[in-house]
N, C-alpha and C. Protein backbone atom coordinates (compact mmCIF):
# COMPACT_ATOMS: atom_id res chain seq x y z
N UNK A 1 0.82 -1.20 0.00
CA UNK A 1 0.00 0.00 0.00
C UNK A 1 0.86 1.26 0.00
N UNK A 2 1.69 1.31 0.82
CA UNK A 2 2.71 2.44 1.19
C UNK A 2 4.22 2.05 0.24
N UNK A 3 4.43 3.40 -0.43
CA UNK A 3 5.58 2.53 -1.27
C UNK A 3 6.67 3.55 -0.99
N UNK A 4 6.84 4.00 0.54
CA UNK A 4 7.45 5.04 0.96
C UNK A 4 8.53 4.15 1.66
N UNK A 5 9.67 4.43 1.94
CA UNK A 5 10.88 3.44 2.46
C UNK A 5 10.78 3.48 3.68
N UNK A 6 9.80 4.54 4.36
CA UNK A 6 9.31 4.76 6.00
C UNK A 6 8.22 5.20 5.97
N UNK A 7 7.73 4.37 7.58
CA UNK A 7 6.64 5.13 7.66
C UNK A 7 6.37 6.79 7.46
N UNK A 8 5.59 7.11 6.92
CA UNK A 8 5.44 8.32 7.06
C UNK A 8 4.53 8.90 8.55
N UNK A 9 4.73 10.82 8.63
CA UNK A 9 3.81 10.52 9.24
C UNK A 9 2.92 12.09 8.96
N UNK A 10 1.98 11.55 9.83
CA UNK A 10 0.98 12.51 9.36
C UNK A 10 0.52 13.47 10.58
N UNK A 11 0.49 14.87 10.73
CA UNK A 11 0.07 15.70 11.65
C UNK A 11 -1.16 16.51 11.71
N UNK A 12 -2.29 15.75 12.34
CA UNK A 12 -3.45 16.15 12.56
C UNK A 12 -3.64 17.50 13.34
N UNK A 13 -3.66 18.66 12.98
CA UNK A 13 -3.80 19.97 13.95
C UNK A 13 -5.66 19.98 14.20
N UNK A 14 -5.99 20.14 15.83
CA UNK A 14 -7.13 19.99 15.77
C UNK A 14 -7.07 21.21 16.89
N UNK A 15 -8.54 21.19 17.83
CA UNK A 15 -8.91 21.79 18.72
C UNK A 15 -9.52 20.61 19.65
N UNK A 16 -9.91 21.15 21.21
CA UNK A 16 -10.75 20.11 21.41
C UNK A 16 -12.24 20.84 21.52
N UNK A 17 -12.29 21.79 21.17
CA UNK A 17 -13.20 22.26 21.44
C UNK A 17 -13.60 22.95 20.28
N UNK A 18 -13.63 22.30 19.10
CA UNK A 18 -13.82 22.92 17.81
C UNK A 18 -14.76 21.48 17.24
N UNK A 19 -15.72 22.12 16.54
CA UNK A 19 -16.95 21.26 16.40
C UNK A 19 -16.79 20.16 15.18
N UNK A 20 -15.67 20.76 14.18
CA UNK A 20 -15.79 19.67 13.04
C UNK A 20 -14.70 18.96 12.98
N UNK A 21 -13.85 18.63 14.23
CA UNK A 21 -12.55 18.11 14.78
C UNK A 21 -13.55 17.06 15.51
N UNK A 22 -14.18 17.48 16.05
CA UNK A 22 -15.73 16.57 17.01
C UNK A 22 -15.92 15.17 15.93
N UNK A 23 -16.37 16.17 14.70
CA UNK A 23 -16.46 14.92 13.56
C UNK A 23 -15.60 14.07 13.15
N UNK A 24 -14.51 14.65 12.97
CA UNK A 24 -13.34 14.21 12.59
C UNK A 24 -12.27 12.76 13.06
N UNK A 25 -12.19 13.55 14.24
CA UNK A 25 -11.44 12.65 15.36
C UNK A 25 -11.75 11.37 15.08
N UNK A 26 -12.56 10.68 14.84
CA UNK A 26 -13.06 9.33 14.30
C UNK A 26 -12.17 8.97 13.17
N UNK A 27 -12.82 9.55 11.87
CA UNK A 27 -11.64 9.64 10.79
C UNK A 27 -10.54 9.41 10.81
N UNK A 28 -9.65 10.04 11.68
CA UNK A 28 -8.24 10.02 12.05
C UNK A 28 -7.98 8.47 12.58
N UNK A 29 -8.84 8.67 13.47
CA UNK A 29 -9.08 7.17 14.31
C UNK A 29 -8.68 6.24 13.69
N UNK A 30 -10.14 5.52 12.85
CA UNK A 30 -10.17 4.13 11.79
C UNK A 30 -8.95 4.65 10.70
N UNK A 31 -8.08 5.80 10.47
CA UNK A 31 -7.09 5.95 9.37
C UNK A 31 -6.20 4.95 10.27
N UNK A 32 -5.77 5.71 11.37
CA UNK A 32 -4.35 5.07 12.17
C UNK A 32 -4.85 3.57 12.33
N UNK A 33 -5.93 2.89 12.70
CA UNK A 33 -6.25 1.81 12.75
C UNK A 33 -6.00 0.65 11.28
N UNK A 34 -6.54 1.45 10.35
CA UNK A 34 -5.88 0.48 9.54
C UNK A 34 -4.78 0.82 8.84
N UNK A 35 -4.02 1.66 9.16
CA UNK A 35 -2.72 1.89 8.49
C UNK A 35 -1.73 1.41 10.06
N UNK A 36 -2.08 0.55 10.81
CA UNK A 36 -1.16 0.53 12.10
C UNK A 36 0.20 -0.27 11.16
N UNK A 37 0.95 0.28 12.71
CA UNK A 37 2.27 -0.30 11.88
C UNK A 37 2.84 0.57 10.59
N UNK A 38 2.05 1.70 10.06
CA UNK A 38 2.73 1.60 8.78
C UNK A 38 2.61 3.56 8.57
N UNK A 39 1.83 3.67 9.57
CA UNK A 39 1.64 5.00 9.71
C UNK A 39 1.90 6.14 10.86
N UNK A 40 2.67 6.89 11.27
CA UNK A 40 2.53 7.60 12.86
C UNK A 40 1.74 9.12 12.65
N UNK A 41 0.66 8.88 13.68
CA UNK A 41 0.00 10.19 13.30
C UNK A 41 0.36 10.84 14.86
N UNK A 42 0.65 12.14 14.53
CA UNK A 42 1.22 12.89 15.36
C UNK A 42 -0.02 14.36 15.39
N UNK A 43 -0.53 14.41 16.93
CA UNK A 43 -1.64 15.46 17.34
C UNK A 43 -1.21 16.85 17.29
N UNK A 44 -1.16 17.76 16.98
CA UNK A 44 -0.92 19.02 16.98
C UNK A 44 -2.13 20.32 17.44
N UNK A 45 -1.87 21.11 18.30
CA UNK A 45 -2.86 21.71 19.01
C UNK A 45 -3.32 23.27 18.21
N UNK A 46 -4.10 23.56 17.82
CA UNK A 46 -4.45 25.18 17.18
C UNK A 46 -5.24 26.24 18.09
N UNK A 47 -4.86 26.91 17.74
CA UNK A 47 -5.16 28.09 19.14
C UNK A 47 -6.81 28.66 17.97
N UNK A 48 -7.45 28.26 19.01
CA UNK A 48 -9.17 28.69 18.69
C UNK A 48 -9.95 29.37 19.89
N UNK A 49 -9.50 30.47 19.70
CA UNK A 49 -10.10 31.15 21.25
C UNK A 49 -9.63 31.32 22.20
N UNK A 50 -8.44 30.28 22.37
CA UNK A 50 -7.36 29.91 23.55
C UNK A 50 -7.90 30.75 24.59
N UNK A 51 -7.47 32.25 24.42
CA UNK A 51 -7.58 32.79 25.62
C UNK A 51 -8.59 33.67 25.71
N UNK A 52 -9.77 33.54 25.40
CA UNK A 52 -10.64 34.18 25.64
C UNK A 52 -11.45 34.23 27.08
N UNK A 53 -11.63 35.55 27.21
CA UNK A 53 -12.25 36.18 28.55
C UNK A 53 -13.50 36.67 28.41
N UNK A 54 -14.47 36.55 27.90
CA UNK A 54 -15.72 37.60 27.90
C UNK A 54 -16.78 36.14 27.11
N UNK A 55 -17.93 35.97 27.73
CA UNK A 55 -18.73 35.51 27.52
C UNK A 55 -19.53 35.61 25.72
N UNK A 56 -19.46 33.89 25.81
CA UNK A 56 -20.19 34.12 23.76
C UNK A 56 -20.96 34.70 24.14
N UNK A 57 -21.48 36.02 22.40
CA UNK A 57 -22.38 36.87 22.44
C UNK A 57 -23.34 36.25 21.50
N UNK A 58 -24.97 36.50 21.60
CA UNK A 58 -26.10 35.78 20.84
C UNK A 58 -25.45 35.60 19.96
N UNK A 59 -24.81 36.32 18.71
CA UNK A 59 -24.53 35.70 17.48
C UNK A 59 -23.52 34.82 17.32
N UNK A 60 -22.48 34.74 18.06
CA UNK A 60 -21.32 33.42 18.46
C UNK A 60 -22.53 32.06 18.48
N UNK A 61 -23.18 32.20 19.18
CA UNK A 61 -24.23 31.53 19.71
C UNK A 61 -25.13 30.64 18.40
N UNK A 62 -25.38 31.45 17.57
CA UNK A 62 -26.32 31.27 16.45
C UNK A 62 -25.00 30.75 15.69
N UNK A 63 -23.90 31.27 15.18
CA UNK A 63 -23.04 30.50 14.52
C UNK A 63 -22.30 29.39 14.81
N UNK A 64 -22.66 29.32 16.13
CA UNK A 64 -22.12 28.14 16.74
C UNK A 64 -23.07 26.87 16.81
N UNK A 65 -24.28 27.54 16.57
CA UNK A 65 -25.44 26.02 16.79
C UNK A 65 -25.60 25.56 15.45
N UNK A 66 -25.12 26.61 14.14
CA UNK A 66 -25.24 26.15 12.77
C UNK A 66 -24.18 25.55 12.18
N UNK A 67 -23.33 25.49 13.16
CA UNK A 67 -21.55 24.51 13.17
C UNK A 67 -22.58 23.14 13.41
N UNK A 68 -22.56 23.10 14.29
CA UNK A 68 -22.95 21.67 15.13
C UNK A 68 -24.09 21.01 14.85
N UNK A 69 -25.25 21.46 13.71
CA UNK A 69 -26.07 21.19 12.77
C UNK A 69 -25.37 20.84 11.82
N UNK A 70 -24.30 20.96 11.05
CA UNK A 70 -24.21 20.98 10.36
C UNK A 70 -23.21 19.61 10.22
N UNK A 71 -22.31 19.58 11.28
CA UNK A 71 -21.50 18.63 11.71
C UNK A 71 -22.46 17.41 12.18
N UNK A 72 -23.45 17.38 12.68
CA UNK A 72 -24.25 16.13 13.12
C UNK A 72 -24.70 16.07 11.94
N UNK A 73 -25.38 16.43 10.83
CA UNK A 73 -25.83 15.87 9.28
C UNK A 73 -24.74 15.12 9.05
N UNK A 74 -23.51 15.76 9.36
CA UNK A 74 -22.24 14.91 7.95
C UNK A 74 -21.80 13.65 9.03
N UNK A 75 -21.95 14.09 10.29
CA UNK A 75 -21.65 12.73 10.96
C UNK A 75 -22.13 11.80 11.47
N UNK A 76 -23.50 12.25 11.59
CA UNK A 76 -24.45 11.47 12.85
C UNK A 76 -24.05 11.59 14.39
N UNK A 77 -22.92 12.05 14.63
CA UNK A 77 -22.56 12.53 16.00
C UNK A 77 -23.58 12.78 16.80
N UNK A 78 -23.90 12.34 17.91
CA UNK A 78 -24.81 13.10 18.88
C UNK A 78 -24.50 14.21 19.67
N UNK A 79 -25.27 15.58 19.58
CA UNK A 79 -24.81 16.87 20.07
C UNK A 79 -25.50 17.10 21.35
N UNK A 80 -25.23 17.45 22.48
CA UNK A 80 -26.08 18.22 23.68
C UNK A 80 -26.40 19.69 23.60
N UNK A 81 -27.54 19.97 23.30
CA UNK A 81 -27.86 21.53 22.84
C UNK A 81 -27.97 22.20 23.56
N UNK A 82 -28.13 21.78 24.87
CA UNK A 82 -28.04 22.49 26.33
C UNK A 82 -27.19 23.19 25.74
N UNK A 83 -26.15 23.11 25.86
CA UNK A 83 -25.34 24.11 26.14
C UNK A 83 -25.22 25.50 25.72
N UNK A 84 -27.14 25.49 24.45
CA UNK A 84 -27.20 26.92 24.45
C UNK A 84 -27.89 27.66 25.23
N UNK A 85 -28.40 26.78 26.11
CA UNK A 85 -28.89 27.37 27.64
C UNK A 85 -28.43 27.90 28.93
N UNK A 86 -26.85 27.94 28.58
CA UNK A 86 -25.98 27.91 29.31
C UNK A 86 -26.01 29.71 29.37
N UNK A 87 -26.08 30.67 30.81
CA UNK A 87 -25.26 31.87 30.13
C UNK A 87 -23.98 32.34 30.77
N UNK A 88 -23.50 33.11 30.46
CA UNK A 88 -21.84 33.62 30.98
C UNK A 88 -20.99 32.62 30.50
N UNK A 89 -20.87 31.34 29.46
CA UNK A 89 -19.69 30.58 29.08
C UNK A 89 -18.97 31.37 28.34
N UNK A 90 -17.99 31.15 29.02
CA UNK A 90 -16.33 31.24 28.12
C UNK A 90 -15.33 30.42 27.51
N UNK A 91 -15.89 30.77 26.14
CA UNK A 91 -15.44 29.93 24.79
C UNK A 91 -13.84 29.59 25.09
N UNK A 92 -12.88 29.38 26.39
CA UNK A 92 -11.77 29.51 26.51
C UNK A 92 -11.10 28.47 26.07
N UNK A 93 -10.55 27.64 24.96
CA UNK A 93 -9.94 26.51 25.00
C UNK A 93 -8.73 25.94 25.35
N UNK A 94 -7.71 26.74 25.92
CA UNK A 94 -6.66 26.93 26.19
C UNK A 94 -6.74 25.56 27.43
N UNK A 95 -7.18 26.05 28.57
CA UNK A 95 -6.88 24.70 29.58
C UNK A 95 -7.11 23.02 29.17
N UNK A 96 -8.02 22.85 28.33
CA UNK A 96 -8.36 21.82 27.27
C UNK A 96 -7.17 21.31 27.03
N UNK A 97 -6.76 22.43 26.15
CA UNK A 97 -5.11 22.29 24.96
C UNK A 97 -3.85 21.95 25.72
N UNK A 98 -3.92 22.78 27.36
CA UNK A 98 -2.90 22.23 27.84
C UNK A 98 -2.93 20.93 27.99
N UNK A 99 -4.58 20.09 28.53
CA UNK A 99 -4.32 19.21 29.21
C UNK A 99 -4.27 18.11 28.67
N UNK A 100 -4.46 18.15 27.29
CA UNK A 100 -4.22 17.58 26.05
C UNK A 100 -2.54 17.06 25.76
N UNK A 101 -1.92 18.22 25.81
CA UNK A 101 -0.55 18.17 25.64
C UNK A 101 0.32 17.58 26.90
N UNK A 102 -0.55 17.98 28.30
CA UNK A 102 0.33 17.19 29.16
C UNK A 102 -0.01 15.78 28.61
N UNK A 103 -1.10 15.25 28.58
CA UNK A 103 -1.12 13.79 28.02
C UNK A 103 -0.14 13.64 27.30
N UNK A 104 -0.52 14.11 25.94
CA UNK A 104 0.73 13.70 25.05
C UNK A 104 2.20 13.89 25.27
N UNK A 105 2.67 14.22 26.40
CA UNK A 105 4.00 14.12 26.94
C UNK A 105 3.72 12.78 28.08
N UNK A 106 2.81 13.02 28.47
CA UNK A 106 3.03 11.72 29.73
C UNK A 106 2.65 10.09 29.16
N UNK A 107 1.49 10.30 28.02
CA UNK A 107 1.51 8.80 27.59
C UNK A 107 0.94 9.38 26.42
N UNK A 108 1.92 9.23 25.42
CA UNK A 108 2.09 9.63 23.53
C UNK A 108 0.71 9.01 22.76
N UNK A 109 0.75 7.55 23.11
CA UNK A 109 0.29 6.68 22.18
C UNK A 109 -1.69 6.80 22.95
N UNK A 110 -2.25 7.39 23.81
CA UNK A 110 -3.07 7.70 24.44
C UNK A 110 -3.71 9.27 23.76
N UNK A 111 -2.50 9.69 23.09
CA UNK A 111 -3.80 11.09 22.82
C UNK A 111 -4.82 11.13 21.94
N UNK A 112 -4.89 10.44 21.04
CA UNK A 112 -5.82 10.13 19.87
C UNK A 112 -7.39 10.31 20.94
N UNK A 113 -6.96 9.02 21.72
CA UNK A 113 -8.40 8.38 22.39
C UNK A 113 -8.91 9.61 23.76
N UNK A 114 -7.67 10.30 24.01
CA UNK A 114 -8.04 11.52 25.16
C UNK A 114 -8.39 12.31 24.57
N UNK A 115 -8.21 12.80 23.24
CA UNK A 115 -8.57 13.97 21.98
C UNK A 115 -10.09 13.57 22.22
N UNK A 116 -10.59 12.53 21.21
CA UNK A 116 -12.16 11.69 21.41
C UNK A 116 -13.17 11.98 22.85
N UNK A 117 -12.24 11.04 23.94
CA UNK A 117 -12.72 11.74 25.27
C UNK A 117 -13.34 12.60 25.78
N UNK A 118 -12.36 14.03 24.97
CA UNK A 118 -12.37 15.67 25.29
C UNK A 118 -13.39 15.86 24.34
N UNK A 119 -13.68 15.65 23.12
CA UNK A 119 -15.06 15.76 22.24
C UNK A 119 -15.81 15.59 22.79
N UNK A 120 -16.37 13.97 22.98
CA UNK A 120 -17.35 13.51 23.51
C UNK A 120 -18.11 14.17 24.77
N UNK A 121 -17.18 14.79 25.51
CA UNK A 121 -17.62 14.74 26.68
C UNK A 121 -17.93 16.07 27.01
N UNK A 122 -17.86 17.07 25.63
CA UNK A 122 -18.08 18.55 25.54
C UNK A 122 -19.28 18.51 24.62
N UNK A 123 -19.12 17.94 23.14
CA UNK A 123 -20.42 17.90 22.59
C UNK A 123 -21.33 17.19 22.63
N UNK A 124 -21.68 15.49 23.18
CA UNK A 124 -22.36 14.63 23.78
C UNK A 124 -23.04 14.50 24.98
N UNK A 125 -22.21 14.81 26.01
CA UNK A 125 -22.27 14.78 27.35
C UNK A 125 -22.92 16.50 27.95
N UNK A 126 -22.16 17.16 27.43
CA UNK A 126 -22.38 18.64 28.01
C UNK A 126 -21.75 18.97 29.41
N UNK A 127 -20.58 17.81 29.01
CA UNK A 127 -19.68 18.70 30.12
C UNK A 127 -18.51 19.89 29.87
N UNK A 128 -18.38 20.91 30.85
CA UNK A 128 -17.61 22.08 30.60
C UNK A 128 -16.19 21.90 31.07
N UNK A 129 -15.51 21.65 29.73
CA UNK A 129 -14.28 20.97 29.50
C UNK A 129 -13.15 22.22 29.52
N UNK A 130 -14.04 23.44 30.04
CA UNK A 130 -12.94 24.67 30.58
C UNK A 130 -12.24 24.77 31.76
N UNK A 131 -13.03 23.39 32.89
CA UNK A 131 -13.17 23.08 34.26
C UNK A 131 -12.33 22.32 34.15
N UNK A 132 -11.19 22.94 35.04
CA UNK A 132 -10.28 21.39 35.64
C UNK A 132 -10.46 20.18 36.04
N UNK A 133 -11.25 20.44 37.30
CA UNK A 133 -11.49 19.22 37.75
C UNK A 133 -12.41 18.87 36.58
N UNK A 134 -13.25 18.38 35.73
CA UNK A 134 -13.60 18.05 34.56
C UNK A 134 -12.51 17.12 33.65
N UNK A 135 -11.72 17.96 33.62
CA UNK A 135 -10.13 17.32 32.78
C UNK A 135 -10.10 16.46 33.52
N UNK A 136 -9.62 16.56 35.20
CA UNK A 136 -9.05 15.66 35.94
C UNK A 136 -9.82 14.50 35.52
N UNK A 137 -11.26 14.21 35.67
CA UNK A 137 -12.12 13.37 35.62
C UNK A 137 -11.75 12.26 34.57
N UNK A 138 -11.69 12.97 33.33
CA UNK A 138 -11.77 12.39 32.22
C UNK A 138 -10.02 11.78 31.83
N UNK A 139 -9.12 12.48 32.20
CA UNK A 139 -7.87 11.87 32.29
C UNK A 139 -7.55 10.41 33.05
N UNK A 140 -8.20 11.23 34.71
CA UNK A 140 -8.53 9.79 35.21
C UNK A 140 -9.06 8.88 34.72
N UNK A 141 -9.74 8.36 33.86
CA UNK A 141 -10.18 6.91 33.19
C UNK A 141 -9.03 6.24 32.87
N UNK A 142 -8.44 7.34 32.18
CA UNK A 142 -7.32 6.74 31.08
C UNK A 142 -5.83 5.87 32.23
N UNK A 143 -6.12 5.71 33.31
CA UNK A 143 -5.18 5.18 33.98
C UNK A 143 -3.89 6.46 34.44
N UNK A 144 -4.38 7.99 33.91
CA UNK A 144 -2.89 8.73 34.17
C UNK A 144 -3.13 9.18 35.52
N UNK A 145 -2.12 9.09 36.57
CA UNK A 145 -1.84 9.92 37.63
C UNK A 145 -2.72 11.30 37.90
N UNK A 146 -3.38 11.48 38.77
CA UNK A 146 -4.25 12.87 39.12
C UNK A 146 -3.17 13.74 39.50
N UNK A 147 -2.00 13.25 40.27
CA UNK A 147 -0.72 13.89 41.14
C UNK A 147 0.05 14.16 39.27
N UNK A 148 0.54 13.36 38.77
CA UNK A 148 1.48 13.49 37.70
C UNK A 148 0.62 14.37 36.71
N UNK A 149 -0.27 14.06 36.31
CA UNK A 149 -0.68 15.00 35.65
C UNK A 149 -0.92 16.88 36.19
N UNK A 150 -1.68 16.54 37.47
CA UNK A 150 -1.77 17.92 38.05
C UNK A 150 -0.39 18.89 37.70
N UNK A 151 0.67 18.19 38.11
CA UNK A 151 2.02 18.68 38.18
C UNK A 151 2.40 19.52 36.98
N UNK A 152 2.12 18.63 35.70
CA UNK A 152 2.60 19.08 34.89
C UNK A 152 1.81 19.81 34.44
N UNK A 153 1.01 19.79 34.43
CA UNK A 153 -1.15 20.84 33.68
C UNK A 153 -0.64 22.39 33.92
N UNK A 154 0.35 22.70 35.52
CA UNK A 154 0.29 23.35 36.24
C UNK A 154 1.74 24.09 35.54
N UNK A 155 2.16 23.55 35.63
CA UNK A 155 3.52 24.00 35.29
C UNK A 155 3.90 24.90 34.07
N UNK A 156 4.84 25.78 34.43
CA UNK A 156 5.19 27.13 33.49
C UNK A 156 5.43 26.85 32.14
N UNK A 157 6.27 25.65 32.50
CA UNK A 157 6.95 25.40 30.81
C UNK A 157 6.09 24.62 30.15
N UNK A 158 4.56 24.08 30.51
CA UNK A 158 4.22 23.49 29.67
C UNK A 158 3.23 24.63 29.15
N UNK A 159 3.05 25.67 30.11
CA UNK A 159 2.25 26.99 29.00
C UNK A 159 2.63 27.25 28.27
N UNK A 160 4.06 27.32 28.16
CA UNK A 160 5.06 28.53 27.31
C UNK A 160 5.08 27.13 26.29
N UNK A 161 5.39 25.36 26.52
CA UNK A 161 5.22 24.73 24.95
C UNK A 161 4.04 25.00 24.26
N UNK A 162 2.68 24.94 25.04
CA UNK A 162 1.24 24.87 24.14
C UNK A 162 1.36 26.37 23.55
N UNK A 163 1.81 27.61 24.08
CA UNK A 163 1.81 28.41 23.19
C UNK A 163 2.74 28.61 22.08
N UNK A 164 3.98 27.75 22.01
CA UNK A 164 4.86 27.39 21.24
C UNK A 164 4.33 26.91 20.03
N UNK A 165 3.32 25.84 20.28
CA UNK A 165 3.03 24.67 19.57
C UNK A 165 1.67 26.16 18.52
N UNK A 166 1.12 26.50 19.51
CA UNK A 166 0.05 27.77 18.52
C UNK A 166 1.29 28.31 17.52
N UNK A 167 2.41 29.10 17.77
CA UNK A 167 3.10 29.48 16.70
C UNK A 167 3.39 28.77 15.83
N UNK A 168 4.09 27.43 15.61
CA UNK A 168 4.55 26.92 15.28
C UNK A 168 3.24 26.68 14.12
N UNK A 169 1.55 25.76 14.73
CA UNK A 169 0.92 26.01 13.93
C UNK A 169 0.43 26.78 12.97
N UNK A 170 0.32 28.00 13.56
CA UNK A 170 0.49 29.31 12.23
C UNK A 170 1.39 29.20 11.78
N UNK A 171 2.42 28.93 11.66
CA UNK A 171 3.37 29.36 10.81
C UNK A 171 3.25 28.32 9.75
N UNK A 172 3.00 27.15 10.23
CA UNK A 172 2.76 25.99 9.06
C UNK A 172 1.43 26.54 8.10
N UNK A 173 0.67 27.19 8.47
CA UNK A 173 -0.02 27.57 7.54
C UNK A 173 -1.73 27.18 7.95
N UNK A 174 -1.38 26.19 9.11
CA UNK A 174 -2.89 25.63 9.65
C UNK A 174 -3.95 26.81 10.25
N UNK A 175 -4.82 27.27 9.38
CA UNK A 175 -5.55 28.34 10.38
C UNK A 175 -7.01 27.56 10.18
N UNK A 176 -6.61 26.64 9.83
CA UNK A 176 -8.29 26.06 9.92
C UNK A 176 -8.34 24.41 10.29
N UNK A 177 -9.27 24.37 11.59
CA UNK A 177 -9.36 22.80 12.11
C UNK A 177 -10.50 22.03 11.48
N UNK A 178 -10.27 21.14 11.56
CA UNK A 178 -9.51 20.13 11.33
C UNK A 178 -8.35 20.29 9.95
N UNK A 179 -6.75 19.83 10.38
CA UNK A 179 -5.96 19.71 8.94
C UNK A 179 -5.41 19.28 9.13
N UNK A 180 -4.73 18.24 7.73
CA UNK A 180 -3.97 17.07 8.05
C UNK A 180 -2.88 17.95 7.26
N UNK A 181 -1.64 17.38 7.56
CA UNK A 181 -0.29 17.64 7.27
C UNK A 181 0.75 16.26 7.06
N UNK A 182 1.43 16.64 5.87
CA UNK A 182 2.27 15.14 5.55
C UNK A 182 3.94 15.47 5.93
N UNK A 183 4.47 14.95 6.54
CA UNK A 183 5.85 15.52 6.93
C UNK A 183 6.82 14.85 5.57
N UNK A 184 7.70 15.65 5.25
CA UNK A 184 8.37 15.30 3.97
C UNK A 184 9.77 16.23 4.02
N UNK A 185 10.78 15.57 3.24
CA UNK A 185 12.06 16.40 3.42
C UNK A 185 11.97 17.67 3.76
N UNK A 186 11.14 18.62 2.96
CA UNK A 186 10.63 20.30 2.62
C UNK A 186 9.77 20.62 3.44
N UNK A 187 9.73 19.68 4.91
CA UNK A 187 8.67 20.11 6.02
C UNK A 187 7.23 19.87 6.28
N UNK A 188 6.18 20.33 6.89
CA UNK A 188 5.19 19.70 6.77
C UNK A 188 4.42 20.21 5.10
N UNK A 189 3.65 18.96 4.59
CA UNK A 189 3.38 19.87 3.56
C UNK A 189 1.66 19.59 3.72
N UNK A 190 0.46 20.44 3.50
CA UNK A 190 -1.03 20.20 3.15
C UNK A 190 -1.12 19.54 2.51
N UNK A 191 -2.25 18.28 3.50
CA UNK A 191 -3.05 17.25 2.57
C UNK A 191 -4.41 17.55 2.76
N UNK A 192 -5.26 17.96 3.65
CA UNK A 192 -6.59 18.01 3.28
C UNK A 192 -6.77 19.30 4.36
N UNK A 193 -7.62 20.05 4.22
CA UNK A 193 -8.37 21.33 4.90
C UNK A 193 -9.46 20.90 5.50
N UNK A 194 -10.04 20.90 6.49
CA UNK A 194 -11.22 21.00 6.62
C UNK A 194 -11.66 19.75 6.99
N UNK A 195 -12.87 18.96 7.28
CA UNK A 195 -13.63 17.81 7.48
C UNK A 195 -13.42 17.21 6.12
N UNK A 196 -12.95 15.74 6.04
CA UNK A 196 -13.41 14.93 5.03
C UNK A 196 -13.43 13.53 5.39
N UNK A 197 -14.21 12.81 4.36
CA UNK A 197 -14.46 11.50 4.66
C UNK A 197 -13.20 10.99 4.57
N UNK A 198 -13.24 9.04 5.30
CA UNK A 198 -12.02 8.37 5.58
C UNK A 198 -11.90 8.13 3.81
N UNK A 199 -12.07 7.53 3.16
CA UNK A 199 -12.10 7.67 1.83
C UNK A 199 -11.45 8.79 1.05
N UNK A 200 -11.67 9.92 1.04
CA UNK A 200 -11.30 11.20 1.15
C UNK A 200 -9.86 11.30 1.21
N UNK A 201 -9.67 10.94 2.64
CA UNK A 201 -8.65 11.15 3.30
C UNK A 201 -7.24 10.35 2.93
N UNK A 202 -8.12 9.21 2.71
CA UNK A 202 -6.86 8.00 2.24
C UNK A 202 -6.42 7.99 1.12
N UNK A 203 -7.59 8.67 0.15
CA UNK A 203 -7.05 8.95 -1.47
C UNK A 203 -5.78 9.91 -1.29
N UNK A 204 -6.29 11.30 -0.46
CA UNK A 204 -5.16 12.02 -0.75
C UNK A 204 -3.65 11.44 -0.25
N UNK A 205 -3.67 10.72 0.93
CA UNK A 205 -2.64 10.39 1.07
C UNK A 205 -1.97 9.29 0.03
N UNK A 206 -2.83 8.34 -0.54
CA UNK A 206 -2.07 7.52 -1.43
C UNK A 206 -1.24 8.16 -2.26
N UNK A 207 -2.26 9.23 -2.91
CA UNK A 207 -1.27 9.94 -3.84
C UNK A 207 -0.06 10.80 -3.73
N UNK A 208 -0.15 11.12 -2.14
CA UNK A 208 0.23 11.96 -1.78
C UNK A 208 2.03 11.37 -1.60
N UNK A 209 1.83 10.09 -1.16
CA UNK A 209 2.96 8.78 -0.37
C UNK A 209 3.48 8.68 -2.18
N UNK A 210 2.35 8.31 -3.22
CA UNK A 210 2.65 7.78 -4.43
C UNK A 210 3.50 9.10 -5.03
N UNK A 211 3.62 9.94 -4.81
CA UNK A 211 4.34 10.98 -5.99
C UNK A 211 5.46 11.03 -4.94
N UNK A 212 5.46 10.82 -4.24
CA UNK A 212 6.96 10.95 -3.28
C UNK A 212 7.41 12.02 -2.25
């Protein structure tokens, strides 16, 4: 299938709190599943609001419920709509992103399924995944340390990497989540923008592996 002399690999830039990454995350999923062994997909974090302070306003609101309409047609995903009943939320995704990234430093091969987790449990569930203890919750399943993780969630230098990791994403060119990226001599290069099917997804990469 792969006629590349190495695995390649591929860098998914998402959010966790971005609605067609919600869809997505699956996609990515069944890709790495049947390309195991032959593929490394590597999570990358995009700054979507990160640090926002001031409560969504009605029209955030209205463009935000026509995201998540629009994303449950293409996916069948189940959405919790509460959450436009909610008032004073702050769209902040930043604590998410850290706690995302402490994972992926403390157990690598676990972020895919903590990425999923952090979806599920924001657009399904209607839990407010801006809340620490929330994170804590949901980390805890995964077998990681409440102490080891706290430590690091907390810690200076892992602010200053997740905001690293935001530059780094702009600069690659990712300003829109979900996007896949193919790493190649000349750096990361664009394979798909936006939501697409696993089908979709695997074409571009064939061709993508096939021209070299």
């Amino acid at each position: 299938m792969i006629t590349a002399p190495h695995n390649p690999t591929i860098l998914y830039v998402t959010n966790p709190m971005c609605a067609w990454c919600y869809g997505f995350t699956p996609v990515v999923r069944r890709l790495q599943a049947l390309w195991q062994g032959r593929l490394n997909v590597r999570v990358l974090l995009g700054n979507l609001q990160a640090y926002a302070t001031e409560p969504i306003q009605p029209k955030e609101r209205e463009l935000l419920a026509l995201s998540w309409h629009r994303v449950q047609e293409r996916t069948s995903l189940p959405f919790d709509y509460s959450f436009f009943t909610r008032s004073g939320f702050v769209y902040r995704t930043e604590p998410v992103c850290r706690a995302l990234l402490a994972v992926r430093l403390l157990r690598p091969v676990l972020t895919l399924e903590v990425l999923r987790a952090f979806h599920s449990a924001f657009y399904s569930d209607g839990q407010d995944i801006t809340d620490t203890g929330v994170l804590v919750n949901i980390v805890r399943l995964f077998g990681i340390s409440e102490n080891l993780f706290m430590t690091l969630f907390e810690a200076e230098e892992i602010m200053m990497q997740l905001e690293e990791e935001f530059l780094y994403v702009e600069n690659i060119g990712a300003t829109n989540f979900p996007s896949i990226y193919v790493e190649d001599i000349h750096g990361p290069q664009l394979l798909v923008k936006g939501f697409s099917s696993l089908n979709e997804l695997e074409e571009q990469l064939l061709l993508k592996l096939n021209r070299g």
